[in-house]
Protein backbone atom coordinates (compact mmCIF):
# COMPACT_ATOMS: atom_id res chain seq x y z
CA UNK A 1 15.98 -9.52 3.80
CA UNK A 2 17.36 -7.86 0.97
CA UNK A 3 16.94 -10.99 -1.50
CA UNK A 4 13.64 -10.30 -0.25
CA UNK A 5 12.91 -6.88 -1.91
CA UNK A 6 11.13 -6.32 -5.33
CA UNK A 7 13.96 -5.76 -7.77
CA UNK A 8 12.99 -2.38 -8.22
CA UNK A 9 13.61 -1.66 -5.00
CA UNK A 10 16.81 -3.68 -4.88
CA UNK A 11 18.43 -2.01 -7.59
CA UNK A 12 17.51 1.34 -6.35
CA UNK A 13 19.23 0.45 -3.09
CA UNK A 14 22.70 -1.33 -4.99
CA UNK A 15 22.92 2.33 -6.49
CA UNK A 16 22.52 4.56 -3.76
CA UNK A 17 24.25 2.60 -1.45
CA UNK A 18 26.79 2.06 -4.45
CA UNK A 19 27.52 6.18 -4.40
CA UNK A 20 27.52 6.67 -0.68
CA UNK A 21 29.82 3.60 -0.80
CA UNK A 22 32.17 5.43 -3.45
CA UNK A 23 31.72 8.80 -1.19
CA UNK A 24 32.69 7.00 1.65
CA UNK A 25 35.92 5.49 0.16
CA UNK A 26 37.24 9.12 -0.48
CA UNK A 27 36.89 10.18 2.86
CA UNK A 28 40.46 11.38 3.57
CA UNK A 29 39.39 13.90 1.09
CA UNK A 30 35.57 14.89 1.60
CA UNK A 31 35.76 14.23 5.13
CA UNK A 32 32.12 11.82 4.71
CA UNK A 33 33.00 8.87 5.95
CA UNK A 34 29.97 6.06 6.69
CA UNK A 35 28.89 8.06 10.29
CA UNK A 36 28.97 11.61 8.79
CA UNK A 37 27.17 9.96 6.17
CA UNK A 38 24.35 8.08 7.46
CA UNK A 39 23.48 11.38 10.04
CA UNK A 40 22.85 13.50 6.79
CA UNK A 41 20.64 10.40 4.67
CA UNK A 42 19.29 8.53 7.45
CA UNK A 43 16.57 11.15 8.75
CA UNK A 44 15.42 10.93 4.66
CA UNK A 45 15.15 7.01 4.68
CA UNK A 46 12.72 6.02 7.18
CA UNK A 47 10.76 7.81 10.10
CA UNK A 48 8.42 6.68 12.29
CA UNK A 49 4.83 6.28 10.39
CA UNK A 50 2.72 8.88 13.57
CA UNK A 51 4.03 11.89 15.03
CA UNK A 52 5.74 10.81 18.90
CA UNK A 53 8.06 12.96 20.80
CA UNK A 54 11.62 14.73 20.28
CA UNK A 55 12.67 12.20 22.38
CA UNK A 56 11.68 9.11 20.44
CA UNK A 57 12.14 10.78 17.19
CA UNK A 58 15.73 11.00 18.14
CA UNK A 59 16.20 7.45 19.39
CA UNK A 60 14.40 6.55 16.06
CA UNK A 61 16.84 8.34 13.76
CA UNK A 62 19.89 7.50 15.87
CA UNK A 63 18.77 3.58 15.51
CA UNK A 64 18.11 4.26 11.36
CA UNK A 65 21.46 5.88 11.29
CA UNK A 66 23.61 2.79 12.72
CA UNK A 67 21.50 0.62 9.65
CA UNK A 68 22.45 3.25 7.21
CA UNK A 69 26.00 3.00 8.39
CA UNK A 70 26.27 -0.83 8.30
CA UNK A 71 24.60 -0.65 5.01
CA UNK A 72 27.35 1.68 3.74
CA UNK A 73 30.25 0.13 4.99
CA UNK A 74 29.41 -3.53 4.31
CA UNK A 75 27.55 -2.83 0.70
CA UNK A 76 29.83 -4.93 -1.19
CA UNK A 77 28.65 -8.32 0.81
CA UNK A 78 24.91 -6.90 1.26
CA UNK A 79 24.68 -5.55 -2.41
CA UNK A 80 27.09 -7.75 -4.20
CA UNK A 81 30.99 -7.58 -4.69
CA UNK A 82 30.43 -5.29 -8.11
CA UNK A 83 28.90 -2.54 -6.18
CA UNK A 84 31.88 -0.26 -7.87
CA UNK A 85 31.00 -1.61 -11.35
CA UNK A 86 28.07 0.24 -10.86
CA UNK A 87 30.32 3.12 -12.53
């Protein structure tokens, strides 16, 4: 899916998943690993296009959180090894 993307929106995603990928690597430090993470950017990403319930809203940004997650900690196969060289 992600070969799929217009570049534009490819790169965009190699560096922002490239920096939460760096953030997550330091965190024994910053405590963010790729959970903490993908609860604070996930609700940002992608929401449901019509209003719906607390309920579903919830189930909607729990489900968006677990792809923001794998995203972060499996950028370097998704986005390419050089992720880092992004830097």
């Amino acid at each position: 899916l992600v070969n799929q993307l217009p570049e534009a929106n490819l790169i965009l995603l190699r560096h922002l998943f490239g920096v939460l990928h760096h953030i997550e690597q330091n965190s024994g430090i910053n405590q963010m690993n790729a959970f903490n993470l993908a609860l604070c950017i996930a609700p940002n990403m992608l929401w449901l296009p019509s209003p719906t319930g607390p309920e579903e809203e919830s189930r909607s940004t729990k489900k968006v959180a677990l792809l923001v997650q794998f995203l972060i900690e499996n950028s370097g196969e998704i986005f390419g090894g050089d992720i880092a060289s992004l830097f």
